[in-house]
Protein backbone atom coordinates (compact mmCIF):
# COMPACT_ATOMS: atom_id res chain seq x y z
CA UNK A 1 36.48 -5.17 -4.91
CA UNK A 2 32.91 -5.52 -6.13
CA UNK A 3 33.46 -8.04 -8.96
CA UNK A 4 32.39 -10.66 -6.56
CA UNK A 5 30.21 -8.71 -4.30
CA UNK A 6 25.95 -8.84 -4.72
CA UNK A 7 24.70 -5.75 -4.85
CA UNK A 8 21.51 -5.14 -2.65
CA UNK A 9 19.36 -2.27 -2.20
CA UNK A 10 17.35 -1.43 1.52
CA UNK A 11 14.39 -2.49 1.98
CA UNK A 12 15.21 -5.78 2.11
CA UNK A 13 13.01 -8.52 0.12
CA UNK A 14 12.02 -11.48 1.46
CA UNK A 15 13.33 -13.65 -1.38
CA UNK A 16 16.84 -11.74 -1.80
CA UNK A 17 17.24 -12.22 2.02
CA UNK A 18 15.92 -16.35 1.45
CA UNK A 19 18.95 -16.43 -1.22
CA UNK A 20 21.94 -15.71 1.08
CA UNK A 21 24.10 -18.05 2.21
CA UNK A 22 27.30 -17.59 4.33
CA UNK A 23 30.37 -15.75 2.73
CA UNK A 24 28.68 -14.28 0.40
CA UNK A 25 29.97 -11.11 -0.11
CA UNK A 26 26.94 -7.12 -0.44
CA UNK A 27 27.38 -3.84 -1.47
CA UNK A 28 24.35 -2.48 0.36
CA UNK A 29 23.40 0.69 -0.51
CA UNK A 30 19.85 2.47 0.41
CA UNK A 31 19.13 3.36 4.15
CA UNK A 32 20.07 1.54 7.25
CA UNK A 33 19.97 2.11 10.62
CA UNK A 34 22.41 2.34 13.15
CA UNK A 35 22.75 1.77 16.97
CA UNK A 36 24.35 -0.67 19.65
CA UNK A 37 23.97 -1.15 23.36
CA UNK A 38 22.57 1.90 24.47
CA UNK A 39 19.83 2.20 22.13
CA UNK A 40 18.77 -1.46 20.62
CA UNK A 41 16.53 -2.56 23.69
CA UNK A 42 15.06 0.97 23.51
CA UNK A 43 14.65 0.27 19.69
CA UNK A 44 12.99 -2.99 20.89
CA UNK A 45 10.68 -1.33 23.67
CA UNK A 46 9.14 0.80 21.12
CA UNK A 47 8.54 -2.05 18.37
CA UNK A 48 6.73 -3.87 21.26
CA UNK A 49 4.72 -1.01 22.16
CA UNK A 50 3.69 -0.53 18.52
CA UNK A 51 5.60 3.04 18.28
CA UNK A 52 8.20 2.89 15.81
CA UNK A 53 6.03 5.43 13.69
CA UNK A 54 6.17 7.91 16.02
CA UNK A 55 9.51 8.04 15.39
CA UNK A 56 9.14 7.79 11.74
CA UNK A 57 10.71 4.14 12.23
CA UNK A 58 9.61 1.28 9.29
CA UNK A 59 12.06 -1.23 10.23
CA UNK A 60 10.55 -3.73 7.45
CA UNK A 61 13.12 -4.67 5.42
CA UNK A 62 15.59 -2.57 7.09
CA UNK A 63 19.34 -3.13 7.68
CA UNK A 64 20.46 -2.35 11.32
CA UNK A 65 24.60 -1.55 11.94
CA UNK A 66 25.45 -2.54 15.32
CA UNK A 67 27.62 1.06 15.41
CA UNK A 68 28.35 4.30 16.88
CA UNK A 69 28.18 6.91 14.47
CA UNK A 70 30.74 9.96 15.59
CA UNK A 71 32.79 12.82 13.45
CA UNK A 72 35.50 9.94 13.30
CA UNK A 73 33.23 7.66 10.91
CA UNK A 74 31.83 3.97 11.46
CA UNK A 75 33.15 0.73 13.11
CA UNK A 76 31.08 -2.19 14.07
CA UNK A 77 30.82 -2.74 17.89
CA UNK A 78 30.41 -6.56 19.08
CA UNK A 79 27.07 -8.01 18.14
CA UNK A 80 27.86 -10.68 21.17
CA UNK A 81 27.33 -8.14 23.66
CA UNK A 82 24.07 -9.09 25.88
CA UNK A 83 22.44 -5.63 24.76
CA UNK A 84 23.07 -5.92 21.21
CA UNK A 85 22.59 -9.94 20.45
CA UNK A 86 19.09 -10.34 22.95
CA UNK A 87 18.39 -7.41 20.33
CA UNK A 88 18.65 -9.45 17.46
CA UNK A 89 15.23 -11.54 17.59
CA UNK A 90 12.70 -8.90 18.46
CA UNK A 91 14.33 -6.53 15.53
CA UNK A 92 14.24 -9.57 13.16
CA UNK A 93 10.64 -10.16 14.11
CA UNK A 94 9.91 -6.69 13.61
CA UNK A 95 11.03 -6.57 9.96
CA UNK A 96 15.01 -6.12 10.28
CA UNK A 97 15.97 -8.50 7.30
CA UNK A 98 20.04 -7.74 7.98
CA UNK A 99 22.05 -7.05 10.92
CA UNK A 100 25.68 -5.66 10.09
CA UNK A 101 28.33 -6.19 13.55
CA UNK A 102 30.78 -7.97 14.33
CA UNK A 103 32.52 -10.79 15.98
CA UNK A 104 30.50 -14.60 17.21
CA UNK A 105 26.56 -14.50 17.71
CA UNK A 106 25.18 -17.41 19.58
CA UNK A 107 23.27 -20.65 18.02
CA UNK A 108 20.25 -19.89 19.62
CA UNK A 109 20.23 -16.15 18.01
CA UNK A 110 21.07 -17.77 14.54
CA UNK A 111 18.04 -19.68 14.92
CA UNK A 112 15.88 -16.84 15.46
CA UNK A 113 17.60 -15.08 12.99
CA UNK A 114 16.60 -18.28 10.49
CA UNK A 115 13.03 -18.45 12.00
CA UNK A 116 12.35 -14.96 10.78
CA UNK A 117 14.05 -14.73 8.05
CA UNK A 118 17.15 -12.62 8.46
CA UNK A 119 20.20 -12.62 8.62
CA UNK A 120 24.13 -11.34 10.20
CA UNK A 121 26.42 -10.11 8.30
CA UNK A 122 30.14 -8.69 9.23
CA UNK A 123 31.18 -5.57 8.90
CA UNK A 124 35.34 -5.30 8.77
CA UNK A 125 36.82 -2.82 11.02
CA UNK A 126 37.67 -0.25 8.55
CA UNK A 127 35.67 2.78 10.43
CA UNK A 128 37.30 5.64 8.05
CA UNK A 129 36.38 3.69 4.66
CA UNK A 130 32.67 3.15 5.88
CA UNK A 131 32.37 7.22 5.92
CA UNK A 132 33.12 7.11 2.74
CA UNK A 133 30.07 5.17 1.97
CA UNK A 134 27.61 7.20 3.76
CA UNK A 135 25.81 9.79 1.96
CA UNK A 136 23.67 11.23 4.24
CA UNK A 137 22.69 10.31 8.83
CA UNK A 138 19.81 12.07 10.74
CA UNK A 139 18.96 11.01 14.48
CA UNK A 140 15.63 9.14 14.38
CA UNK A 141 15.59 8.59 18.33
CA UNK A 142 17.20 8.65 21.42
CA UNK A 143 19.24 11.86 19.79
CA UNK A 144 20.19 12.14 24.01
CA UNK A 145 22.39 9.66 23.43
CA UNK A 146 24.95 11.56 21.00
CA UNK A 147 26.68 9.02 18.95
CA UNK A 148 24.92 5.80 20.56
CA UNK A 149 21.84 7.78 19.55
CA UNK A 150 19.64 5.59 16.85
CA UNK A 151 20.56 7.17 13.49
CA UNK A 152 19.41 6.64 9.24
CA UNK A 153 22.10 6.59 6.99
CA UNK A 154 21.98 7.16 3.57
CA UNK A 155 24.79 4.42 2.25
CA UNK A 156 25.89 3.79 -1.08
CA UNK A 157 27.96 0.32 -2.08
CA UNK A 158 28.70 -0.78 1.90
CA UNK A 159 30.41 -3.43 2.44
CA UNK A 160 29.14 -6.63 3.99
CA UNK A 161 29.90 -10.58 3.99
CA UNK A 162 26.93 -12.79 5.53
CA UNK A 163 27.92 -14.81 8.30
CA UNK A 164 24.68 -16.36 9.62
CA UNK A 165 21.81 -17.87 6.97
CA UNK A 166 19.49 -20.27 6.73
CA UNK A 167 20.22 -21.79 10.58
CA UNK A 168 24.18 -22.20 9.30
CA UNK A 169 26.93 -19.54 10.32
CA UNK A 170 30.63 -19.06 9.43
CA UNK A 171 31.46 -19.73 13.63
CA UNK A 172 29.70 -22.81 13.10
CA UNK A 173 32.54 -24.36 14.77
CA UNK A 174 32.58 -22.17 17.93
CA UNK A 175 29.19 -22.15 18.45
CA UNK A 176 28.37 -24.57 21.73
């Protein structure tokens, strides 16, 4: 599996991030952070407000996982949904580098992924395997929200393919 995989390590440069182009294939390992409808505008509320620290939040860099995390393991939820994508710009302005989901974003969110540098990446649905990977979580906020609360994980070699880069995505074709 990761003969043909780039290995990358959180936080997130700006010239390993400039270097990605669609299908290419990370092992990610380092911290990332994980959270999906409930908790992304939240996320984005607080980066607004300048209080991310309080929260011990450095998003610079940082890898977000559009995912529950439960008992069960991992599994990307739909980056498309209207919480999760109108996420996706304020998080990349705020220093996310790489957002791990799944399924279609829209053009206009892989532009503002391009204007700031970042990028989408696919996550396959293999929610048991993913476990695997993680070597440590805490709740960094929202811990209220149980599972959909915003979590750090500890990952080691996690699996990835990059699906929107440089204003060009692997939908291309869908996109209107």
């Amino acid at each position: 599996m990761c003969s043909d995989y780039k290995r990358i390590r959180t936080p997130l440069s700006k010239s390993i991030v400039r270097n990605f182009t669609i299908e290419d294939k990370v092992l990610i390992s380092g911290k990332i952070y994980c959270g999906r409808d409930a908790v992304l505008p939240r996320i984005c509320e607080l980066a607004e407000q300048g209080r991310l620290i309080e929260y011990g939040i450095d998003l610079t860099g940082s890898v977000v996982f559009h995912s529950a995390v439960s008992s069960a393991g991992l599994g990307p939820t739909s980056s498309n949904k209207l919480e999760i994508e109108n996420s996706i710009p304020p998080l990349s302005e705020a220093g996310v580098k790489l957002h791990l989901g799944k399924g279609a974003i829209s053009r206009s969110t892989i532009f503002e992924l391009a204007k700031y540098n970042s990028v989408f990446a696919l996550i396959p649905p293999i929610t048991a395997m993913l476990k695997q990977g993680v070597l440590s979580k805490r709740i960094v906020a929202f811990p209220e929200l149980g599972m959909e609360a915003f979590y750090e994980l500890e990952v080691k070699d996690f699996p990835a393919m990059i699906a929107a880069a440089q204003n060009e995505s692997i939908y291309s074709e869908n996109l209107a």
